[in-house]
PDB file of N, CA and C in Angstrom:
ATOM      1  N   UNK A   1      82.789  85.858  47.876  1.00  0.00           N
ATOM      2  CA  UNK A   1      83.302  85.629  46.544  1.00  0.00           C
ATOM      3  C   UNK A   1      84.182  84.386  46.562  1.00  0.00           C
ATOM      4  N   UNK A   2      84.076  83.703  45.833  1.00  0.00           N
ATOM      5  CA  UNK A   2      84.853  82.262  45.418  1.00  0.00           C
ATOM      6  C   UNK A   2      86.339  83.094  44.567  1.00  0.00           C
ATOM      7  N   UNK A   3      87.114  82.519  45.464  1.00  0.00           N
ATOM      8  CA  UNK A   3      88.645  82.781  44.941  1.00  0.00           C
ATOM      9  C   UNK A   3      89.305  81.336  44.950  1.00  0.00           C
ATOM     10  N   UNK A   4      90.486  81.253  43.644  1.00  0.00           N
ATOM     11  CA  UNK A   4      90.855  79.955  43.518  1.00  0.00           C
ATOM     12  C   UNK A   4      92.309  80.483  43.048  1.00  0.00           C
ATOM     13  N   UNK A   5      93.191  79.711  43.842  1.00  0.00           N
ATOM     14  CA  UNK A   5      94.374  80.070  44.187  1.00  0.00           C
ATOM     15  C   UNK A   5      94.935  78.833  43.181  1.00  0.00           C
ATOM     16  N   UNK A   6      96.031  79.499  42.982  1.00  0.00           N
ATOM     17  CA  UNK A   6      97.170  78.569  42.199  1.00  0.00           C
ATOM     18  C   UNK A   6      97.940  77.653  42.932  1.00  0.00           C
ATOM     19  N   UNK A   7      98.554  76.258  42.445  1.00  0.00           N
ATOM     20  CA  UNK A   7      98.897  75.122  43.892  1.00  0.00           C
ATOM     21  C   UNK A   7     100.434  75.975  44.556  1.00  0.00           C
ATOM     22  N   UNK A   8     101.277  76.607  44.117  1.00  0.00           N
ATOM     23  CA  UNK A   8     101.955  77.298  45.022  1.00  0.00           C
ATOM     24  C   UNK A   8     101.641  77.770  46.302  1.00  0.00           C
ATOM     25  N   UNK A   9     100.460  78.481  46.300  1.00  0.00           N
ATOM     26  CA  UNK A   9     100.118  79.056  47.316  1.00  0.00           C
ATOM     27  C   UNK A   9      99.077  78.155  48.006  1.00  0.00           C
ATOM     28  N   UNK A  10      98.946  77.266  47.878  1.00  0.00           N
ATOM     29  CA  UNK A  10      97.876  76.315  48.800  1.00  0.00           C
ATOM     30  C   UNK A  10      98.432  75.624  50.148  1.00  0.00           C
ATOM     31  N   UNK A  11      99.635  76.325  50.240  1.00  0.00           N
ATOM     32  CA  UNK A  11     100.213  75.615  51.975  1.00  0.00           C
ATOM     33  C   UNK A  11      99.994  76.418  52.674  1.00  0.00           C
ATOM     34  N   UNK A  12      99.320  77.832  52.391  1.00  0.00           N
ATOM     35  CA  UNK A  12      99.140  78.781  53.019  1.00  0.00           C
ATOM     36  C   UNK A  12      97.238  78.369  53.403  1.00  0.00           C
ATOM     37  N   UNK A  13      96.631  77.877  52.854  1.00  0.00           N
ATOM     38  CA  UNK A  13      95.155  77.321  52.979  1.00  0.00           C
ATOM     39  C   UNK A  13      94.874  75.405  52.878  1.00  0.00           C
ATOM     40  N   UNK A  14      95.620  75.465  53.836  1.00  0.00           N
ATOM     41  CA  UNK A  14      95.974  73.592  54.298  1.00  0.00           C
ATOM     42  C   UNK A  14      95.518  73.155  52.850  1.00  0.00           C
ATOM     43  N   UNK A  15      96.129  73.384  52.261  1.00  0.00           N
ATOM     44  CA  UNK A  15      95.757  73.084  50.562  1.00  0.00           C
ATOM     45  C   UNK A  15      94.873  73.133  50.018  1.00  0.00           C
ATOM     46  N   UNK A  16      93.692  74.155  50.067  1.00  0.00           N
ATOM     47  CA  UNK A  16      92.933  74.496  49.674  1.00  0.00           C
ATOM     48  C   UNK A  16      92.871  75.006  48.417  1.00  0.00           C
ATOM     49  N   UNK A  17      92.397  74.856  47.453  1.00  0.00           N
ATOM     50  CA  UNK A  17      92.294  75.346  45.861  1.00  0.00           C
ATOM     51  C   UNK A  17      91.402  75.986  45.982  1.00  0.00           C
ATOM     52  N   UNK A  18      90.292  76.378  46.322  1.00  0.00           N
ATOM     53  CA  UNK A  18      89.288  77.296  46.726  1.00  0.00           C
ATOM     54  C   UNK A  18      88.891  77.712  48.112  1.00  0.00           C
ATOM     55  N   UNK A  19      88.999  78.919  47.979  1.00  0.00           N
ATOM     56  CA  UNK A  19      88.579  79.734  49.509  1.00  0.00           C
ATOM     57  C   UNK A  19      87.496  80.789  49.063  1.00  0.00           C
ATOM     58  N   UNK A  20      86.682  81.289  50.671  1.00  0.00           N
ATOM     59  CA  UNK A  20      85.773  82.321  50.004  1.00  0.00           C
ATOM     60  C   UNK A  20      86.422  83.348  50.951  1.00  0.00           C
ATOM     61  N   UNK A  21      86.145  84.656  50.117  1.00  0.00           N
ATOM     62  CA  UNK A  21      86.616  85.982  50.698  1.00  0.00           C
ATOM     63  C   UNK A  21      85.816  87.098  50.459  1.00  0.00           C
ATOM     64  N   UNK A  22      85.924  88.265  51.235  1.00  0.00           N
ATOM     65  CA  UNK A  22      84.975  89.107  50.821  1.00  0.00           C
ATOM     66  C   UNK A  22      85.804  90.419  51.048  1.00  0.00           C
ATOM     67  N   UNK A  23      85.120  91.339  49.905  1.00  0.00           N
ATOM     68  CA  UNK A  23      85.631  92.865  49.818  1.00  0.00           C
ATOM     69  C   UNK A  23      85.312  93.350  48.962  1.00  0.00           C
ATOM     70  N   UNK A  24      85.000  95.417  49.138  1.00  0.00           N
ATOM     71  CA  UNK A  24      84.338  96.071  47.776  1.00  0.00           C
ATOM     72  C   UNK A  24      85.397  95.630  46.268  1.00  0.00           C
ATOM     73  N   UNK A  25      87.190  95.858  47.205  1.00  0.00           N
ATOM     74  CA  UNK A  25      88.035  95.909  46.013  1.00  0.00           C
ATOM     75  C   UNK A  25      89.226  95.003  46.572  1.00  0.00           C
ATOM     76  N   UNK A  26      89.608  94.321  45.134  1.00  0.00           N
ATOM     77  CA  UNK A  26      90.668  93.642  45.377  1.00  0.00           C
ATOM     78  C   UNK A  26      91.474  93.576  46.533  1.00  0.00           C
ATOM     79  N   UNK A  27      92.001  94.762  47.000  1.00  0.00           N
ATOM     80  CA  UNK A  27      93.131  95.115  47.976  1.00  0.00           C
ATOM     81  C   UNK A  27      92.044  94.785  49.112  1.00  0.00           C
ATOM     82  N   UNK A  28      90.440  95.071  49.096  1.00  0.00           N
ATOM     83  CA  UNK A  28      90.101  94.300  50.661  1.00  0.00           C
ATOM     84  C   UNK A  28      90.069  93.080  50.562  1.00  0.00           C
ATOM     85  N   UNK A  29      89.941  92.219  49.338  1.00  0.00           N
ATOM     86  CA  UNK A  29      89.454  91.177  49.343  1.00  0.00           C
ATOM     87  C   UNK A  29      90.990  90.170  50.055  1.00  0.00           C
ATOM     88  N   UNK A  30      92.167  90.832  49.133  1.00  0.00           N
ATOM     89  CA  UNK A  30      93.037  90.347  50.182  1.00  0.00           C
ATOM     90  C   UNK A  30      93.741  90.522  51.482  1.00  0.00           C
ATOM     91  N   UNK A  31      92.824  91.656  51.812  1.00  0.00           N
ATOM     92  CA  UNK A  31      92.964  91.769  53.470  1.00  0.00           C
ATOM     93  C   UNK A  31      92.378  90.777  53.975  1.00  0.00           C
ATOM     94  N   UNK A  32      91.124  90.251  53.572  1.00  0.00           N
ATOM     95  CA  UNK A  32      90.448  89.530  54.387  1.00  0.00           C
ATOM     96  C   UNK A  32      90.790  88.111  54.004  1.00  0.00           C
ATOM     97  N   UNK A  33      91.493  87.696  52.626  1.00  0.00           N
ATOM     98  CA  UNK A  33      92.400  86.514  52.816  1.00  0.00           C
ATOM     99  C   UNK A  33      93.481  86.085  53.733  1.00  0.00           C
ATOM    100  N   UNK A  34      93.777  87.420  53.972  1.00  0.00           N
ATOM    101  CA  UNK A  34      95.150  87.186  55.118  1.00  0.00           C
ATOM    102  C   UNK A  34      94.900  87.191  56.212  1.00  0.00           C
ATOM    103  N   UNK A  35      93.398  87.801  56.143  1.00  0.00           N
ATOM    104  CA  UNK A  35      92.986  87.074  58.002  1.00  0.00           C
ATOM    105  C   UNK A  35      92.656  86.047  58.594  1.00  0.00           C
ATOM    106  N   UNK A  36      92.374  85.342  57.017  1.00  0.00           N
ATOM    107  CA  UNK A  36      91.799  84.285  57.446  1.00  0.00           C
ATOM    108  C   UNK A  36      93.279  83.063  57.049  1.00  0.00           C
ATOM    109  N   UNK A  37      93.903  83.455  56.664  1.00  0.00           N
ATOM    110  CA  UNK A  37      95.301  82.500  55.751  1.00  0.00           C
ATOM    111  C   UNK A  37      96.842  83.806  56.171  1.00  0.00           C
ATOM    112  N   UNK A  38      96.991  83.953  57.285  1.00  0.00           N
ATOM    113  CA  UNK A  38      98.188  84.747  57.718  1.00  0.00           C
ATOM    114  C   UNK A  38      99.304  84.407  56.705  1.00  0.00           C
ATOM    115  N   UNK A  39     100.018  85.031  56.076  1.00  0.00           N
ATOM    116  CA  UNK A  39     100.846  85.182  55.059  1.00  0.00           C
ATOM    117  C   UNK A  39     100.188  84.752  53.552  1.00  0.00           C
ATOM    118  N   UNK A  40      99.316  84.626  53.129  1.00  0.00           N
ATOM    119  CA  UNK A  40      98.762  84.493  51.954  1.00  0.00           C
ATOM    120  C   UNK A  40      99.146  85.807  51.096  1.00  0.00           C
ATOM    121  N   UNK A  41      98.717  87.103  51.308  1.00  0.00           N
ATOM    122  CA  UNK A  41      98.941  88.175  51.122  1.00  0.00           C
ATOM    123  C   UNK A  41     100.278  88.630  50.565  1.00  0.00           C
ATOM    124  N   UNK A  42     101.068  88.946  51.247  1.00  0.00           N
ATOM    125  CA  UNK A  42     102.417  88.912  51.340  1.00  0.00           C
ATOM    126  C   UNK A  42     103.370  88.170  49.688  1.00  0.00           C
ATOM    127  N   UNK A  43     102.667  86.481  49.397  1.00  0.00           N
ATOM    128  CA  UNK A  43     102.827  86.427  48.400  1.00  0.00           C
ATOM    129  C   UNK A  43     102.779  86.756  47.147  1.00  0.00           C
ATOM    130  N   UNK A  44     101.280  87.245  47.561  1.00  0.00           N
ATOM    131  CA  UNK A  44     100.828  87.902  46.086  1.00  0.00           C
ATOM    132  C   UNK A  44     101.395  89.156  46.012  1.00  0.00           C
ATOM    133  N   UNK A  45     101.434  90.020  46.862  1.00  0.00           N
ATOM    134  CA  UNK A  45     101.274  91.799  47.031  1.00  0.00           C
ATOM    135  C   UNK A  45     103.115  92.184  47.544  1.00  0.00           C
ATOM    136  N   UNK A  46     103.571  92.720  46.913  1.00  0.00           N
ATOM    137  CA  UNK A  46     105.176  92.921  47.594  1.00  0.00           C
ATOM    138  C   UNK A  46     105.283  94.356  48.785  1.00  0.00           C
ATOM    139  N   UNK A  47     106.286  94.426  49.311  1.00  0.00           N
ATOM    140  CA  UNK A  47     106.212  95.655  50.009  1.00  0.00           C
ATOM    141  C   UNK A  47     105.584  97.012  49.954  1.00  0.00           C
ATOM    142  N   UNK A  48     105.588  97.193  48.665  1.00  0.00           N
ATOM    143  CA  UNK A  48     105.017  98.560  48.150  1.00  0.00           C
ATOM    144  C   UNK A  48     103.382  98.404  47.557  1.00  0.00           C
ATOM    145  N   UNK A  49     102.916  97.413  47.972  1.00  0.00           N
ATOM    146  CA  UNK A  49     101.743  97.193  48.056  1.00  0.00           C
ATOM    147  C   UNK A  49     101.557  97.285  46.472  1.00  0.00           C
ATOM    148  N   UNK A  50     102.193  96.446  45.715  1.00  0.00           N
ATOM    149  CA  UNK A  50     101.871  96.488  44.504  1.00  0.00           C
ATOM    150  C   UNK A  50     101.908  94.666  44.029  1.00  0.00           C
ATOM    151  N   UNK A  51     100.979  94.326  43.053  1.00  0.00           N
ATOM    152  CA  UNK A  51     101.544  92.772  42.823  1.00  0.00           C
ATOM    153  C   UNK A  51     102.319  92.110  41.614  1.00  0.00           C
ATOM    154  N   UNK A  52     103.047  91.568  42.805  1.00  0.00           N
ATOM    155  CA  UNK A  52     104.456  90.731  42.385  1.00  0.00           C
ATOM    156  C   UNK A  52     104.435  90.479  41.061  1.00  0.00           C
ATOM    157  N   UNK A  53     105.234  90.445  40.499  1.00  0.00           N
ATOM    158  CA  UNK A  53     105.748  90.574  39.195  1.00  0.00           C
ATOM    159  C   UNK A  53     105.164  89.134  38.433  1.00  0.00           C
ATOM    160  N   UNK A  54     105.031  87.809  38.948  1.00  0.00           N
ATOM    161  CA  UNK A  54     105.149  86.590  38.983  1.00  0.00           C
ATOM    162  C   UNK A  54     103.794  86.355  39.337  1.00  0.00           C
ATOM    163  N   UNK A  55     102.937  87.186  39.717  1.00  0.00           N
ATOM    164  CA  UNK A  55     101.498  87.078  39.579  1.00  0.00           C
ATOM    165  C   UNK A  55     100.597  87.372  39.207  1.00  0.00           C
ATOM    166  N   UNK A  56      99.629  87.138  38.457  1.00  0.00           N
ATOM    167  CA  UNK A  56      98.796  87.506  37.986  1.00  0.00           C
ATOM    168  C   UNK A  56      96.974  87.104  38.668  1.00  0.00           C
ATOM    169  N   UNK A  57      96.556  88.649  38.730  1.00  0.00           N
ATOM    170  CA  UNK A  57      94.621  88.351  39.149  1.00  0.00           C
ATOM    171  C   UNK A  57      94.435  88.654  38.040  1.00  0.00           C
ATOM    172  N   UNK A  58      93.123  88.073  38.426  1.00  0.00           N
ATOM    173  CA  UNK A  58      91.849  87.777  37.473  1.00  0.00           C
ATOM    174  C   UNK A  58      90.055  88.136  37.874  1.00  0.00           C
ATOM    175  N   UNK A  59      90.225  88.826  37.700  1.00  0.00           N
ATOM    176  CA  UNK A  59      88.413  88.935  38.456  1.00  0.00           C
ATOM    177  C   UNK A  59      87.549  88.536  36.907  1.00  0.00           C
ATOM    178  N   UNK A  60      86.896  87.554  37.583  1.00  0.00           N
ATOM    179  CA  UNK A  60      85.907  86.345  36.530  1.00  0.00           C
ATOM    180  C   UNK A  60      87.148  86.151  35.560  1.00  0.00           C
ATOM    181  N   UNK A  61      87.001  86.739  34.005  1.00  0.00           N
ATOM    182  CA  UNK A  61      87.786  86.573  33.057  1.00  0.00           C
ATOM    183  C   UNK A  61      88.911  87.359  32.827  1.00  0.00           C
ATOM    184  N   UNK A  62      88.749  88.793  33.479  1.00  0.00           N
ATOM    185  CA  UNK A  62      89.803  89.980  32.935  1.00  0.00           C
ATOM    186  C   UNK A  62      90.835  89.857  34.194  1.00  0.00           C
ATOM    187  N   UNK A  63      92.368  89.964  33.374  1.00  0.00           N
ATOM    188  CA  UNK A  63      93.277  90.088  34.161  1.00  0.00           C
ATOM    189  C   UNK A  63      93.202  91.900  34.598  1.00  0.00           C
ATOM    190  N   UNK A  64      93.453  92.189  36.168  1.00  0.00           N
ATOM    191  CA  UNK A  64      93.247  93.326  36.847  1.00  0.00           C
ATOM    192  C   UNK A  64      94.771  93.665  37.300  1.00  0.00           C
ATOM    193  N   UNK A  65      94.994  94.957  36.837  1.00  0.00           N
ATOM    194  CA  UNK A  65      96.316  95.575  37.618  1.00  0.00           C
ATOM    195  C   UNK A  65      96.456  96.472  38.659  1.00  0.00           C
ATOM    196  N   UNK A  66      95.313  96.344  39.158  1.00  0.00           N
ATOM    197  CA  UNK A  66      95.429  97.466  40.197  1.00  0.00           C
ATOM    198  C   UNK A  66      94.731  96.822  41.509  1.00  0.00           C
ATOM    199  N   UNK A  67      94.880  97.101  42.658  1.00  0.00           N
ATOM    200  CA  UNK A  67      94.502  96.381  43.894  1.00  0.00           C
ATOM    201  C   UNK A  67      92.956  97.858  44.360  1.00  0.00           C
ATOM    202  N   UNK A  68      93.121  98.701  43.148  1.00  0.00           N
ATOM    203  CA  UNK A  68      91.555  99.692  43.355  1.00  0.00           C
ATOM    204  C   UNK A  68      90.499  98.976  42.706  1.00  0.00           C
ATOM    205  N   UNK A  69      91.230  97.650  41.830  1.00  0.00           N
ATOM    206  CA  UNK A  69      89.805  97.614  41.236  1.00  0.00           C
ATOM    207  C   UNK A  69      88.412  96.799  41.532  1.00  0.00           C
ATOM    208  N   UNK A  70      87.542  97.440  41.740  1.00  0.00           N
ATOM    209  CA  UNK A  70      86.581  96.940  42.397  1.00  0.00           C
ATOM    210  C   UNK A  70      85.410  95.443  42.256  1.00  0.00           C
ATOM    211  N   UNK A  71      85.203  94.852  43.177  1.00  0.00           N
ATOM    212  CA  UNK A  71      84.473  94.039  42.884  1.00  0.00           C
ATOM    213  C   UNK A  71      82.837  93.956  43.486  1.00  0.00           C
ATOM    214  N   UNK A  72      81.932  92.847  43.113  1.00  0.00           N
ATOM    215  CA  UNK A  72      81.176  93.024  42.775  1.00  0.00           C
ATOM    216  C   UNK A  72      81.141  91.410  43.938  1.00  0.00           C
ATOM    217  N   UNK A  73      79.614  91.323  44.191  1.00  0.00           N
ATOM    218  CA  UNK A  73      79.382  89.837  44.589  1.00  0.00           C
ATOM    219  C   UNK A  73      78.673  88.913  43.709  1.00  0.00           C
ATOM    220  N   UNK A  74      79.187  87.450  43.620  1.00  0.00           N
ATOM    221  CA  UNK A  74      79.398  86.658  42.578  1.00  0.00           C
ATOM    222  C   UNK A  74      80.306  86.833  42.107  1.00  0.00           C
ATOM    223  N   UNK A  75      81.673  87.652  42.167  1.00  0.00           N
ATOM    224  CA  UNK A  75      82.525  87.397  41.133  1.00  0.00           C
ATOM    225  C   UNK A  75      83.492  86.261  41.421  1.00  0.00           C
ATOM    226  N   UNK A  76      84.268  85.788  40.413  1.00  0.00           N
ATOM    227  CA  UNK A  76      85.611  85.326  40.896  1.00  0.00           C
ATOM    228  C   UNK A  76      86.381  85.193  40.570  1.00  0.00           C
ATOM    229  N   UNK A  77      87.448  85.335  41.632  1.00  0.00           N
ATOM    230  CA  UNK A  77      88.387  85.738  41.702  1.00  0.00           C
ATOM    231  C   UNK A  77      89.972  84.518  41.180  1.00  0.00           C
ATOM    232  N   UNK A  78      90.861  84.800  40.008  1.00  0.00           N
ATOM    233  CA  UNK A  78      91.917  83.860  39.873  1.00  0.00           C
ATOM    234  C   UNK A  78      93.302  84.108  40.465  1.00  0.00           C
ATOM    235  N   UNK A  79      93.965  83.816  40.869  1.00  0.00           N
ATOM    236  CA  UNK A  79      94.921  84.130  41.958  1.00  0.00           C
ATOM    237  C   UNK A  79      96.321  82.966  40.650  1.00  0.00           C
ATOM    238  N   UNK A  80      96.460  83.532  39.933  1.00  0.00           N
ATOM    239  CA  UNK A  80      97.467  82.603  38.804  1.00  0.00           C
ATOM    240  C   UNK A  80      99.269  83.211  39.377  1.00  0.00           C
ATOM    241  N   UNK A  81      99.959  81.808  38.904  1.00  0.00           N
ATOM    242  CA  UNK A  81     101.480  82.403  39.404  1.00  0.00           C
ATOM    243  C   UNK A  81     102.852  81.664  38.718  1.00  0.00           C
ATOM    244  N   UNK A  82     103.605  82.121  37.835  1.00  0.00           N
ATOM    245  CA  UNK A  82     104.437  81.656  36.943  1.00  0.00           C
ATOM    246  C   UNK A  82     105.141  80.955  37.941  1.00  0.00           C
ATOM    247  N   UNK A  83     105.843  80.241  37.056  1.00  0.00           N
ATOM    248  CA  UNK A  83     106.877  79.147  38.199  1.00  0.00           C
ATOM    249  C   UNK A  83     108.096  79.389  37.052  1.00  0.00           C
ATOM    250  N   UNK A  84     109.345  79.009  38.049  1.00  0.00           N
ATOM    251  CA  UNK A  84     110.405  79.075  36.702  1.00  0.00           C
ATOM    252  C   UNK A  84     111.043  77.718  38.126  1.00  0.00           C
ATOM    253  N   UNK A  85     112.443  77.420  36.534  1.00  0.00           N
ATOM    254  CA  UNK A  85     112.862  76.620  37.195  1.00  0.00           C
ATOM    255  C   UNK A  85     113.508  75.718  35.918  1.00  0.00           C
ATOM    256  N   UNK A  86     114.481  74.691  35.635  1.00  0.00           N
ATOM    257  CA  UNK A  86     114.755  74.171  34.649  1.00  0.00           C
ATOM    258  C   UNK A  86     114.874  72.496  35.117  1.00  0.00           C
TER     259      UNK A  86
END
């Protein structure tokens, strides 16, 4: 699956704006981002294995709140992330 990360998180994928990953559901798909990008994960997903407040997925068009929800091959995946700051 084609996943495309927001530029925050692209020092974690030598700046990569697109990576491919694979998994039935979200929560594998970013297991297998973080194997391949060690701390990628971590950003998105907080301790309690829930995601960060400041991020938002996307599988194809629909924003997804749950790391059960399942995917499909061909989909893809948006990895979006508010910035603050003045």
């Amino acid at each position: 699956m084609i996943v495309r990360l927001a530029t925050p998180l692209r020092s974690y994928t030598a700046t990569r704006g697109v990576v491919d990953a694979e998994g039935a559901t979200l929560a594998d798909l970013l297991h297998d981002l973080d194997r391949q990008f060690p701390g990628l994960r971590f950003r998105i997903i907080d301790e309690q294995d829930r995601i960060r407040p400041h991020v938002k997925l996307f599988v194809n068009q629909d924003q997804v709140h749950t790391l059960a929800a399942p995917l499909a091959t061909g989909d893809e995946i948006h990895v979006v992330c508010a910035l603050s700051g003045g």
